[in-house]
N, C-alpha and C. Protein backbone atom coordinates (compact mmCIF):
# COMPACT_ATOMS: atom_id res chain seq x y z
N UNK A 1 -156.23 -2.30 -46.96
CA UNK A 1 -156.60 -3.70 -46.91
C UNK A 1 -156.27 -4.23 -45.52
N UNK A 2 -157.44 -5.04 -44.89
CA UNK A 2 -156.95 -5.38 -43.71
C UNK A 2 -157.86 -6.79 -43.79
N UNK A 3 -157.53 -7.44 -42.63
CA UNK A 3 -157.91 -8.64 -42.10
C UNK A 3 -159.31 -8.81 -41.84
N UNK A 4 -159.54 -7.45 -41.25
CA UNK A 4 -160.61 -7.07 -40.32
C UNK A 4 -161.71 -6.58 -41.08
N UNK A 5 -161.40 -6.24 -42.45
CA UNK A 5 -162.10 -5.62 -43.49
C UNK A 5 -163.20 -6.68 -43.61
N UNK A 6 -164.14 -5.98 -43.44
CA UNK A 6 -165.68 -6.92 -43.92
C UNK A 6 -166.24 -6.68 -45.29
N UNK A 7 -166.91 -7.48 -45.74
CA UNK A 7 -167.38 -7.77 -46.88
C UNK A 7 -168.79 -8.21 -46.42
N UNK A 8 -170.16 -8.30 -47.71
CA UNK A 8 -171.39 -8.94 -47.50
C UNK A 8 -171.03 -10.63 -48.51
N UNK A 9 -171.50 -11.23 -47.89
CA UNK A 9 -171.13 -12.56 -48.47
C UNK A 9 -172.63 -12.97 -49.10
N UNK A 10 -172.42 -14.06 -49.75
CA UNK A 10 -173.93 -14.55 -50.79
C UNK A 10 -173.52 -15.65 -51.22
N UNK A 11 -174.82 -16.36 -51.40
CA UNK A 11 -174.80 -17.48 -52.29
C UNK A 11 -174.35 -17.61 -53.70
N UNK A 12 -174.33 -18.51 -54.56
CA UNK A 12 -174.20 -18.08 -55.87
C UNK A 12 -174.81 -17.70 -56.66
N UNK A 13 -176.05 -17.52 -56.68
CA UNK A 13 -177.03 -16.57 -56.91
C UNK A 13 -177.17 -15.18 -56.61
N UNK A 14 -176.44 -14.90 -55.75
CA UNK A 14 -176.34 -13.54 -55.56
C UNK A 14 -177.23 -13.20 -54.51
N UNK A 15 -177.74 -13.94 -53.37
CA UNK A 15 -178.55 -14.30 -52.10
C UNK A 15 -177.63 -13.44 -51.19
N UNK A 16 -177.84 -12.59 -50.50
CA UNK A 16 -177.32 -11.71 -49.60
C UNK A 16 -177.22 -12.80 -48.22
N UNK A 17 -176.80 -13.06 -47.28
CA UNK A 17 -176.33 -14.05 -46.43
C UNK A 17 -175.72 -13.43 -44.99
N UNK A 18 -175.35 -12.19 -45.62
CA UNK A 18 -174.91 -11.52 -44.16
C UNK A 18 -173.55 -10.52 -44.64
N UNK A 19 -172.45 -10.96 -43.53
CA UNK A 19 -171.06 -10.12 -43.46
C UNK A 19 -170.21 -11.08 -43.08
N UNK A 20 -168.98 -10.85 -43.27
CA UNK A 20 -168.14 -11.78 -42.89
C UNK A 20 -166.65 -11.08 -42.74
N UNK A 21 -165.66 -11.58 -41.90
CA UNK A 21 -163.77 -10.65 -42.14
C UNK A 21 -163.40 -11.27 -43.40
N UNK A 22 -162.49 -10.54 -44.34
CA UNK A 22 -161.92 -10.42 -45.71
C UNK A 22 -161.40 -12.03 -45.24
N UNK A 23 -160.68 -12.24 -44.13
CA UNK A 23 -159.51 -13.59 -44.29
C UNK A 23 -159.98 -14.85 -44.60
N UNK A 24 -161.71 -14.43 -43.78
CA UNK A 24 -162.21 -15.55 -44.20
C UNK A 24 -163.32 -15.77 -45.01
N UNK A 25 -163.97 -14.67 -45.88
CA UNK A 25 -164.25 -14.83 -46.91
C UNK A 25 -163.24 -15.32 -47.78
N UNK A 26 -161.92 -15.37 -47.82
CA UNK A 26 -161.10 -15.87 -49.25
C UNK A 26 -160.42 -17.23 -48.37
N UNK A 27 -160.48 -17.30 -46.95
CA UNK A 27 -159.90 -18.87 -46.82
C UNK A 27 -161.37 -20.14 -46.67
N UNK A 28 -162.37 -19.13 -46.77
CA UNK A 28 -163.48 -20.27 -46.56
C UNK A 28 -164.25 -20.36 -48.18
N UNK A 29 -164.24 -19.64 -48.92
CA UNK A 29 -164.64 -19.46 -50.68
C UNK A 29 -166.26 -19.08 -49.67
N UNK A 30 -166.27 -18.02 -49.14
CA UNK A 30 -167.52 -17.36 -49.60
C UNK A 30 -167.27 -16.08 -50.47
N UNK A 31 -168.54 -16.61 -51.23
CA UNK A 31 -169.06 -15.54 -52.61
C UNK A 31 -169.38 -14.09 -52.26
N UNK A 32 -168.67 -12.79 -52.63
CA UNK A 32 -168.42 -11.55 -52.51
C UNK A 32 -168.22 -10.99 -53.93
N UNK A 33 -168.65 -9.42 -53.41
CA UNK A 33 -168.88 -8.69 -54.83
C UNK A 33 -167.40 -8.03 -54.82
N UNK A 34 -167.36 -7.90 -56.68
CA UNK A 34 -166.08 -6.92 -57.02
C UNK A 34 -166.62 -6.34 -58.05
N UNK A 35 -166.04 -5.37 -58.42
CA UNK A 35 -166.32 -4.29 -59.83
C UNK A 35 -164.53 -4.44 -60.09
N UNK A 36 -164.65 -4.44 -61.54
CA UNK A 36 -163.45 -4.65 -62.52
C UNK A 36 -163.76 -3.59 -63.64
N UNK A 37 -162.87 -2.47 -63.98
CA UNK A 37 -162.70 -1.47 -64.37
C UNK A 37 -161.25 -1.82 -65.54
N UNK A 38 -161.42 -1.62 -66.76
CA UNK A 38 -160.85 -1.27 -67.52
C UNK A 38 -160.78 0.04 -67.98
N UNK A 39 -159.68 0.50 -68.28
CA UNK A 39 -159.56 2.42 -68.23
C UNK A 39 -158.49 2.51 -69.49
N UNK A 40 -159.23 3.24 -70.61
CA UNK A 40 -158.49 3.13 -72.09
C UNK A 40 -158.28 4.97 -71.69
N UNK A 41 -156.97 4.77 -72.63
CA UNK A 41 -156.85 6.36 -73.06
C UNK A 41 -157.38 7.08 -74.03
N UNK A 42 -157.08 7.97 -75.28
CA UNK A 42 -158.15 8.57 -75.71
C UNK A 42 -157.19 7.94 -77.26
N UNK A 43 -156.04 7.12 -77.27
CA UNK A 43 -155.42 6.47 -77.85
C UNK A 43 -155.54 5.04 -78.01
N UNK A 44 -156.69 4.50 -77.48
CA UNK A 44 -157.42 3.65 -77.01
C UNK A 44 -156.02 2.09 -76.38
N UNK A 45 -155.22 2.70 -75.32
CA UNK A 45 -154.40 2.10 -74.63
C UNK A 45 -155.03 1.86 -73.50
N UNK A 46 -154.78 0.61 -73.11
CA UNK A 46 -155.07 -0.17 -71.63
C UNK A 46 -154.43 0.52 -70.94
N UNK A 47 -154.59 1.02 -69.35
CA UNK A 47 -153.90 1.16 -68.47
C UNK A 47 -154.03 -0.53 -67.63
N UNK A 48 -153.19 -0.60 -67.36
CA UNK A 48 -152.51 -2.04 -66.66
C UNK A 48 -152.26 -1.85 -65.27
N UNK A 49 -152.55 -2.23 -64.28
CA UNK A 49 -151.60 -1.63 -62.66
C UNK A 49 -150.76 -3.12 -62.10
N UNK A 50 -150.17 -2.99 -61.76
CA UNK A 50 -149.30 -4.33 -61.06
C UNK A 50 -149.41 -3.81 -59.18
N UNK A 51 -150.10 -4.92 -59.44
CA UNK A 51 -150.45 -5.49 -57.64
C UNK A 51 -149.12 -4.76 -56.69
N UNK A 52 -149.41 -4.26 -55.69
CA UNK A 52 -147.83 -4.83 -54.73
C UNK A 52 -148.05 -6.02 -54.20
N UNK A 53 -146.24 -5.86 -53.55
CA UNK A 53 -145.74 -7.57 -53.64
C UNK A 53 -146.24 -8.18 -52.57
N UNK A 54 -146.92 -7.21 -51.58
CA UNK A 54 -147.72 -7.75 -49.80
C UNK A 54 -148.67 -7.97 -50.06
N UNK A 55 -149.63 -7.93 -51.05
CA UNK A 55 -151.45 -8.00 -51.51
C UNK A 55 -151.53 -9.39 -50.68
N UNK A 56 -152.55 -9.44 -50.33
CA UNK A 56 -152.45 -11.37 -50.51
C UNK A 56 -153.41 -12.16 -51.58
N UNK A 57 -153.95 -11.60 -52.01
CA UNK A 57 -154.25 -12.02 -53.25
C UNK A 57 -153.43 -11.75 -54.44
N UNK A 58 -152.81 -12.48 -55.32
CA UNK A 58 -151.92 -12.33 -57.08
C UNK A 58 -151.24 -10.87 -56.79
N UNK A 59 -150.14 -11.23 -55.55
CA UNK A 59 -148.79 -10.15 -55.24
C UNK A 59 -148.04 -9.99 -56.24
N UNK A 60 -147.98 -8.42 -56.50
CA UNK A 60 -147.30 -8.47 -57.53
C UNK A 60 -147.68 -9.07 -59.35
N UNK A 61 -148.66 -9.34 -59.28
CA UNK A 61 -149.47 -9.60 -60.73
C UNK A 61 -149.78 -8.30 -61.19
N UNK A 62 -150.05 -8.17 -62.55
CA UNK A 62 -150.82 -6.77 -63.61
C UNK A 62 -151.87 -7.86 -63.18
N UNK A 63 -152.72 -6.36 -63.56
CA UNK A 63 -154.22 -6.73 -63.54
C UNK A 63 -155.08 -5.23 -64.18
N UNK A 64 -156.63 -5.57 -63.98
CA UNK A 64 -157.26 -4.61 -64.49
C UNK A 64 -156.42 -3.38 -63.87
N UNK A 65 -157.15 -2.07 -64.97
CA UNK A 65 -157.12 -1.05 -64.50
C UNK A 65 -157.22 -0.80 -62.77
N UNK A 66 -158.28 -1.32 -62.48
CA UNK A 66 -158.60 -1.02 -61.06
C UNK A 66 -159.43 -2.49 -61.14
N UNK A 67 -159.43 -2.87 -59.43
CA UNK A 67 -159.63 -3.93 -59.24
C UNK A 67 -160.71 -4.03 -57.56
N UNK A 68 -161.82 -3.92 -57.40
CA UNK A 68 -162.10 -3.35 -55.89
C UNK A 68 -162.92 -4.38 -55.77
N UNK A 69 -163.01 -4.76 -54.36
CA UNK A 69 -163.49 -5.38 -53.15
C UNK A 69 -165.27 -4.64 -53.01
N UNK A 70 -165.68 -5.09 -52.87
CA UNK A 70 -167.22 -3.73 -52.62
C UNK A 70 -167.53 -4.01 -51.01
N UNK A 71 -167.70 -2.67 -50.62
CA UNK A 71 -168.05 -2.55 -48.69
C UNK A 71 -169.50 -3.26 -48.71
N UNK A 72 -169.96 -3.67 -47.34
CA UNK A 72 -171.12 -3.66 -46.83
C UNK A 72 -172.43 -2.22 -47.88
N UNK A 73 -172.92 -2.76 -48.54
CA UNK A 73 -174.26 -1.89 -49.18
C UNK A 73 -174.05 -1.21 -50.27
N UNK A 74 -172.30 -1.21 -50.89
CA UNK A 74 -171.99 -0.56 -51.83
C UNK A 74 -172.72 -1.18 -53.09
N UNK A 75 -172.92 -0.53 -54.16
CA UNK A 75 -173.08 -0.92 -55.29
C UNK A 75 -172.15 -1.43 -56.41
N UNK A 76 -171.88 -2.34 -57.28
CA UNK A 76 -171.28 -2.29 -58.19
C UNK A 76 -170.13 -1.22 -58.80
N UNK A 77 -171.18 -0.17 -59.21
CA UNK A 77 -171.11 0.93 -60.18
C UNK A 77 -169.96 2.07 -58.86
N UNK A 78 -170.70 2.17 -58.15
CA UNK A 78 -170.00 2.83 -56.44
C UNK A 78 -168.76 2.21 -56.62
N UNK A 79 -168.93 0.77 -56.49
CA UNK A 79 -167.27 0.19 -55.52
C UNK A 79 -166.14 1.17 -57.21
N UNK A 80 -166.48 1.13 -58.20
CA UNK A 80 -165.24 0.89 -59.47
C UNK A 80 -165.14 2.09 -59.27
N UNK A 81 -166.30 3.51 -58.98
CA UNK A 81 -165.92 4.68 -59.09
C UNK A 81 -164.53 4.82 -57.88
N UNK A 82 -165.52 4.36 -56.54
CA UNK A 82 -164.32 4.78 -55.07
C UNK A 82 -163.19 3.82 -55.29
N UNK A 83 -162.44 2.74 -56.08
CA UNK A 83 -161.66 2.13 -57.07
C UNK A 83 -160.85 2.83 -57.49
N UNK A 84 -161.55 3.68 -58.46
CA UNK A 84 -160.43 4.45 -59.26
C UNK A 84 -160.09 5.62 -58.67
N UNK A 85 -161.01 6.25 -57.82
CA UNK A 85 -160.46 7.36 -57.12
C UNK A 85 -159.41 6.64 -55.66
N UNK A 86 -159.92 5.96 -55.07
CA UNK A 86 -158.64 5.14 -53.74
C UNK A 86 -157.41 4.73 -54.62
N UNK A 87 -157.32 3.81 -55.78
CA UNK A 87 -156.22 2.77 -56.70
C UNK A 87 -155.24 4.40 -57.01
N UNK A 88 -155.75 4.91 -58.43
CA UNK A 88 -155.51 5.66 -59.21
C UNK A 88 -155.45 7.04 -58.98
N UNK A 89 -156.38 7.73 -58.23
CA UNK A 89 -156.45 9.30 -58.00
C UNK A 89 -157.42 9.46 -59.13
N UNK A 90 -158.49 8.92 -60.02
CA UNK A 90 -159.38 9.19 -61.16
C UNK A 90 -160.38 9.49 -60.39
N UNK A 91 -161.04 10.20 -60.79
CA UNK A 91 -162.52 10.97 -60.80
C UNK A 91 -163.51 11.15 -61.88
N UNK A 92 -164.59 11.43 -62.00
CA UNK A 92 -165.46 11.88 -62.72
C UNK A 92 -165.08 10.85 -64.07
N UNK A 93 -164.82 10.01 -64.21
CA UNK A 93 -164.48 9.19 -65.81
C UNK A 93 -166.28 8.32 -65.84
N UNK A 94 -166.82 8.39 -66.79
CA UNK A 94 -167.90 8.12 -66.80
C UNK A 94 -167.58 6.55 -67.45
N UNK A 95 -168.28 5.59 -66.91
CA UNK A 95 -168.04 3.92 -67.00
C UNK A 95 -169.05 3.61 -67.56
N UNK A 96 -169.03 2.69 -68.28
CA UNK A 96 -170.88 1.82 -69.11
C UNK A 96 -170.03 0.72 -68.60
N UNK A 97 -171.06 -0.10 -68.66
CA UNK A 97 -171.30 -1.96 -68.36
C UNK A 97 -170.93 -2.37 -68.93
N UNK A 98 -169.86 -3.42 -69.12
CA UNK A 98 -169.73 -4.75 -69.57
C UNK A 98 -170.45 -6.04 -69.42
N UNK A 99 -171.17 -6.07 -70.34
CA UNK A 99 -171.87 -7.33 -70.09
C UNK A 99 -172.63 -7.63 -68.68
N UNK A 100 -172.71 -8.58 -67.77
CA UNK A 100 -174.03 -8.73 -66.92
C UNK A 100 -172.99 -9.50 -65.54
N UNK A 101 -173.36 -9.42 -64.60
CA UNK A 101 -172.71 -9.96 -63.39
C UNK A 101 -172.34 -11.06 -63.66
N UNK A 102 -170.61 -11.49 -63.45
CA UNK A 102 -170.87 -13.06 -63.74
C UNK A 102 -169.89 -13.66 -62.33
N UNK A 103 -170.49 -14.79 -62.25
CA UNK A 103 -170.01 -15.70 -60.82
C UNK A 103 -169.01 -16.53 -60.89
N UNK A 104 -167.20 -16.37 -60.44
CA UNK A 104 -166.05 -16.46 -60.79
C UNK A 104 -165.46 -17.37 -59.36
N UNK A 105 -164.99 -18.72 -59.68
CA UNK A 105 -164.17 -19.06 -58.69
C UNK A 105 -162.74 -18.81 -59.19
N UNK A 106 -161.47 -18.66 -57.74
CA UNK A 106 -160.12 -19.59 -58.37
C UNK A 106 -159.91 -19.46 -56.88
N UNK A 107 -158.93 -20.56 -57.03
CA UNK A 107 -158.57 -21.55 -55.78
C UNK A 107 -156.95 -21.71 -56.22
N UNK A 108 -156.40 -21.05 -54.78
CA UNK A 108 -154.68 -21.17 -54.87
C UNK A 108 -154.07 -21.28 -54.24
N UNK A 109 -152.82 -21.83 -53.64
CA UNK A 109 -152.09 -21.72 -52.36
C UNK A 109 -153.00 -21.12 -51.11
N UNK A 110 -154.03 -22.25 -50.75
CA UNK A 110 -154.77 -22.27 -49.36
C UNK A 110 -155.94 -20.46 -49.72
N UNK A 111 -155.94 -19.96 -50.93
CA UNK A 111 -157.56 -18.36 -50.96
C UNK A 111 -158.13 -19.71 -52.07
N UNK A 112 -159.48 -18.67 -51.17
CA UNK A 112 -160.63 -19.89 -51.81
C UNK A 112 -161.35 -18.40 -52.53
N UNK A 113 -161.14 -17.76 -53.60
CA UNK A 113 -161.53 -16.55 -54.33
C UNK A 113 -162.60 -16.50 -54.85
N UNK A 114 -164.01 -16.61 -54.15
CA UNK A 114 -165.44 -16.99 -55.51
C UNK A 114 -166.08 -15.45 -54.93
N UNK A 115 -166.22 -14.71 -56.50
CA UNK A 115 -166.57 -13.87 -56.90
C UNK A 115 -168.08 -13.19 -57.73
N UNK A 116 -168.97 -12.81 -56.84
CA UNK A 116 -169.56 -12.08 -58.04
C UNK A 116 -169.29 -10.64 -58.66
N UNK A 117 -168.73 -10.51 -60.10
CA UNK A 117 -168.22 -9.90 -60.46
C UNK A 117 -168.85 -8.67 -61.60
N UNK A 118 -168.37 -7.53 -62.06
CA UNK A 118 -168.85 -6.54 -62.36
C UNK A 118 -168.04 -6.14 -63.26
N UNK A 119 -167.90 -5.68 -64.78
CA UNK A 119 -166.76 -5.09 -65.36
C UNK A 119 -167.04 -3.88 -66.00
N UNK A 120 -166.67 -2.85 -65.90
CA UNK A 120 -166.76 -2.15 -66.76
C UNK A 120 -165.30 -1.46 -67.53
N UNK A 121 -165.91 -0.57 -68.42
CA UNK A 121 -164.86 0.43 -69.18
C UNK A 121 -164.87 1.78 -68.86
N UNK A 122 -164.27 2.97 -69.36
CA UNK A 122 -163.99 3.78 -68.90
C UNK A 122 -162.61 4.09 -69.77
N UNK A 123 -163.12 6.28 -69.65
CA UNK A 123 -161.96 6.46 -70.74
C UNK A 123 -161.49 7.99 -70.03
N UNK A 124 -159.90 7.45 -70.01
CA UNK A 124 -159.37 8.57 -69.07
C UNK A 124 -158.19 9.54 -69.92
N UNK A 125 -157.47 10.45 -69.93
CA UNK A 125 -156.40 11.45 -70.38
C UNK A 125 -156.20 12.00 -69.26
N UNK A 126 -154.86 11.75 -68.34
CA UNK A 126 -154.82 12.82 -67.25
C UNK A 126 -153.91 12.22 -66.21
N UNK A 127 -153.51 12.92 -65.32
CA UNK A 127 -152.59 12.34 -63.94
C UNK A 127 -153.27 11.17 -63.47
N UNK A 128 -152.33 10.83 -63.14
CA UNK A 128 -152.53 9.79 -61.86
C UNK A 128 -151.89 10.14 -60.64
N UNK A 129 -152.58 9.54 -59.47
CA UNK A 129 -151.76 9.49 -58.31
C UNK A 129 -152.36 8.34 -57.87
N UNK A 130 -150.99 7.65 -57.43
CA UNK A 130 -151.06 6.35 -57.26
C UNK A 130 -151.18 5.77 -55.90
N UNK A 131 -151.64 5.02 -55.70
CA UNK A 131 -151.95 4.72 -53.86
C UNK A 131 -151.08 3.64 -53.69
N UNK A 132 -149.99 4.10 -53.09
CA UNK A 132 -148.66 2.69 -52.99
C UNK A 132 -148.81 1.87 -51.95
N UNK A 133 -150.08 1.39 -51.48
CA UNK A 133 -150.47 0.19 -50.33
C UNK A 133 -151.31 -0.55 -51.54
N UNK A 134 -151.26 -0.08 -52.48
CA UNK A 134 -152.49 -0.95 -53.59
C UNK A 134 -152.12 -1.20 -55.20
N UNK A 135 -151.16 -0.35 -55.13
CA UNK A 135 -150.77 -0.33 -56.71
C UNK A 135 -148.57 0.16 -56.40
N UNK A 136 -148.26 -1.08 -57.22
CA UNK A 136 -147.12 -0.68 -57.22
C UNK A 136 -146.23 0.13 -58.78
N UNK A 137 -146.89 0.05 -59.73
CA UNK A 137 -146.95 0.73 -60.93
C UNK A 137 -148.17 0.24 -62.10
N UNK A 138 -148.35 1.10 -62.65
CA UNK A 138 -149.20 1.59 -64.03
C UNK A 138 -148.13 1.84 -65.25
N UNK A 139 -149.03 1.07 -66.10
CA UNK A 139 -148.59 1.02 -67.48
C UNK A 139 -149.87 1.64 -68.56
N UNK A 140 -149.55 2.31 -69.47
CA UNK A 140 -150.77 1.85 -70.99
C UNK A 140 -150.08 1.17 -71.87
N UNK A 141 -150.98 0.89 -72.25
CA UNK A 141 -150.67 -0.34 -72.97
C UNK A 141 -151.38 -0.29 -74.54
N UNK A 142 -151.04 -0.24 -75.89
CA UNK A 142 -151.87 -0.54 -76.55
C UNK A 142 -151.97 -2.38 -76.79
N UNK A 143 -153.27 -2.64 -76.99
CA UNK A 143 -153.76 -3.88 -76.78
C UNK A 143 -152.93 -4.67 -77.18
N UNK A 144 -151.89 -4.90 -78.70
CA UNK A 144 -151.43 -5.68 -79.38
C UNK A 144 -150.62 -6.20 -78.98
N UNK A 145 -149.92 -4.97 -77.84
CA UNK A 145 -149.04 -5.24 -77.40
C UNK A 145 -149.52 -6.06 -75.61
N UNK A 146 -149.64 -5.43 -75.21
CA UNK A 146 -150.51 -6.33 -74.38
C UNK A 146 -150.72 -8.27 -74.33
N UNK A 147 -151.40 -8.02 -75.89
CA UNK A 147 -151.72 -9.68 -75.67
C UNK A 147 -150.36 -10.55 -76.00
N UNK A 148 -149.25 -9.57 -76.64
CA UNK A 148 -147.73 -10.64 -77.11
C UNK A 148 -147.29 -10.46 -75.53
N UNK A 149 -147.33 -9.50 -74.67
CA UNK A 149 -147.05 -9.60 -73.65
C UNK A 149 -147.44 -11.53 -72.91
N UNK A 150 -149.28 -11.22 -72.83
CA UNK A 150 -149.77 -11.48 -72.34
C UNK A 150 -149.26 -13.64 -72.69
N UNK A 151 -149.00 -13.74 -74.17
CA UNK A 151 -148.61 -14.54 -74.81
C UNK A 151 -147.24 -15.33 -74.24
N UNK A 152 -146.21 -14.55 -74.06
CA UNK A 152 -145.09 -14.63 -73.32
C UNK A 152 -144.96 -15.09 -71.83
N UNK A 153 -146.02 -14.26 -71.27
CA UNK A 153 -145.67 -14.31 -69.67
C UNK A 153 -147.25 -14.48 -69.23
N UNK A 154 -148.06 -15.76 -69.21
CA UNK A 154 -149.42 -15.38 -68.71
C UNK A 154 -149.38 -15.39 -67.37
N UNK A 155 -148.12 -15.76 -66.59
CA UNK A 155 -148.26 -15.57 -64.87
C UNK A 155 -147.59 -14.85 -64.30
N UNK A 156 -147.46 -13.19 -65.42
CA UNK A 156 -147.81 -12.13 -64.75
C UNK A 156 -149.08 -11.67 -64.52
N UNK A 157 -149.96 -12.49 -65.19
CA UNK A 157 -151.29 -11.39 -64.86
C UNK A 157 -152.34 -12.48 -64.05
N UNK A 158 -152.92 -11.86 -63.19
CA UNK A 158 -154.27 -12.42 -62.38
C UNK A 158 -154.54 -13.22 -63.59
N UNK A 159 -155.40 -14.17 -62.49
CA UNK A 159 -156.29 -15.13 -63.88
C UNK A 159 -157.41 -14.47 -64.63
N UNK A 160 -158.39 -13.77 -63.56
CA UNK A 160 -159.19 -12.58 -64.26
C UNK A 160 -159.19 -11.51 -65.73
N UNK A 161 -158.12 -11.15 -64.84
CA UNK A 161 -157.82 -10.21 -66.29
C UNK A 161 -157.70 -10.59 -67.70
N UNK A 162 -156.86 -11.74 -67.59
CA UNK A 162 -156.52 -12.53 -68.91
C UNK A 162 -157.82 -12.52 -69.85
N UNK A 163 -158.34 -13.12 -68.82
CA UNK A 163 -159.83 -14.07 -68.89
C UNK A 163 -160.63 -13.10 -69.89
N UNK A 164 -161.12 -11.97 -68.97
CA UNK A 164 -161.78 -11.20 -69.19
C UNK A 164 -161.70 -10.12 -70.37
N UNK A 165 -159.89 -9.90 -70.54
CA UNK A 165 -159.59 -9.50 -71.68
C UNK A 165 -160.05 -10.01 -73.25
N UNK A 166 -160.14 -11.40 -72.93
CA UNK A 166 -160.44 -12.09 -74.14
C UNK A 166 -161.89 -12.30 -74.50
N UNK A 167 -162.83 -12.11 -73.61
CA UNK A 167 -164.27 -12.62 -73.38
C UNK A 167 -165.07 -11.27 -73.94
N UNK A 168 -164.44 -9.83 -73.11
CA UNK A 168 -164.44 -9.12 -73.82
C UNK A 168 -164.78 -8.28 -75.51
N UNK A 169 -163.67 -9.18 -75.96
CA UNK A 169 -162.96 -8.68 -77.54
C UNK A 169 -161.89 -7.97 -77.17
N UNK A 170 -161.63 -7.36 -76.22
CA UNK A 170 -160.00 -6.59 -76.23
C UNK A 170 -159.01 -6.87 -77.07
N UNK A 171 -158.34 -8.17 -76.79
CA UNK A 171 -157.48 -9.04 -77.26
C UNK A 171 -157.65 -8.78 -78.84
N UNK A 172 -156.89 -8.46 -79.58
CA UNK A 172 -156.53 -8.62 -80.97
C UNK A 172 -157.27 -10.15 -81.69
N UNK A 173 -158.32 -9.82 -82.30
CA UNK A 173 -158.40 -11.78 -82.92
C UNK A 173 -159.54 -12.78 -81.76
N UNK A 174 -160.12 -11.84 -80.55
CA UNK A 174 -161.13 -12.35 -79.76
C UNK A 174 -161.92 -11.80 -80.14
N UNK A 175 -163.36 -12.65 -80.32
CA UNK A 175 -164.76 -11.66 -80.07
C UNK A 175 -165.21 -11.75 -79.29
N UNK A 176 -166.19 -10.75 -78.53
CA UNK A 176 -166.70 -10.30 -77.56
C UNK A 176 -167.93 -10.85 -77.45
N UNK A 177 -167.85 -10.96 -75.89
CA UNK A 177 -168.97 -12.08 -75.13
C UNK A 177 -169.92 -10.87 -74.18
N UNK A 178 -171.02 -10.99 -74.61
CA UNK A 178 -171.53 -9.71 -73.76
C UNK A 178 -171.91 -10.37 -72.20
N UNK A 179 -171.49 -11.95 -72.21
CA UNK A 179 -171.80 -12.27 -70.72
C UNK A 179 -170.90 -13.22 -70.65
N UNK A 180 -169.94 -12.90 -70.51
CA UNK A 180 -168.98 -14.49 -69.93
C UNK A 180 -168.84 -14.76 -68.72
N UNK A 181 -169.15 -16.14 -68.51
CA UNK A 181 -168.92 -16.43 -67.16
C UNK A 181 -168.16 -17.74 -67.02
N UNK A 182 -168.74 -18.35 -65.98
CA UNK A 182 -167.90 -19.95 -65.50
C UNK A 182 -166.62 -19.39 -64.53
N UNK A 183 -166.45 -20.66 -64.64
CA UNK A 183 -165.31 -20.48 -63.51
C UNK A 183 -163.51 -20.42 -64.36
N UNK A 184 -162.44 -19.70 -63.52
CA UNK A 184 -161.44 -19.17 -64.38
C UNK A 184 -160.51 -20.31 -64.10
């Protein structure tokens, strides 16, 4: 993660607009793509990762499985694979779609975060190796536990995740939104 890191920026429509540096795509709220990856075990447990504490975006927060930025021309489906292989050390885990692109602001201590966003699932059994500039630990999680977590402490986790957990159906007692959007 760097300063210098470029991104393609867009309207909210999803209007391609050009390139822009990471600092100021998130201090000016231009709209950039992410893929959001949820990764169950074969026990159907969440893996969870907690941010490190230097990110500058939600330091130190759990969040999805994997959580990626997409380069200049990448695809969706691309950014979550090179995601889980850069985050995690995962390979070859075959992902389906969640629901349909949806267009995500949040606004916090001076990041202006507006997102077009991507989620999928994905089902893993196996090592990890962890990339410690991006992930400071991994958890699984079965869900139930998760959401009493989640119940207890909601500002450990990104606003996203929460969000998305529930829109989902994940969450114990939510039903599933095959397109949720708005702003978080």
């Amino acid at each position: 993660m760097s300063d210098d890191e470029r991104f393609e920026i867009f309207d909210a429509s999803g209007q391609l607009l050009g390139e822009e540096r990471r600092a100021r795509v998130h201090s000016e709220g231009f709209w950039h793509k992410s893929a959001h990856v949820f990764v169950f075990d074969a026990a159907n447990r969440l893996y969870v990762q907690r941010r490190t504490p230097d990110k500058d975006l939600y330091a130190g927060l759990w969040d999805y499985s994997v959580g990626e930025h997409l380069i200049p021309g990448e695809s969706y489906l691309a950014g979550a694979q090179r995601g889980l292989l850069e985050e995690l050390g995962i390979s070859g885990v075959e992902l389906s779609t969640l629901g349909g692109v949806q267009a995500s602001r949040h606004e916090t201590s001076g990041i202006r975060d507006f997102e077009l966003q991507q989620a999928y699932r994905g089902i893993y059994d196996g090592p990890l190796q962890l990339d410690p500039s991006e992930v400071s630990e991994v958890r699984r999680l079965p869900l139930d536990a998760l959401a009493g977590w989640i119940r207890r402490e909601p500002a450990a986790f990104t606003p996203w995740f929460a969000r998305d957990l529930a829109n989902y159906g994940f969450l114990p007692g939510t039903a599933s939104q095959t397109t949720p959007g708005g702003d978080c």
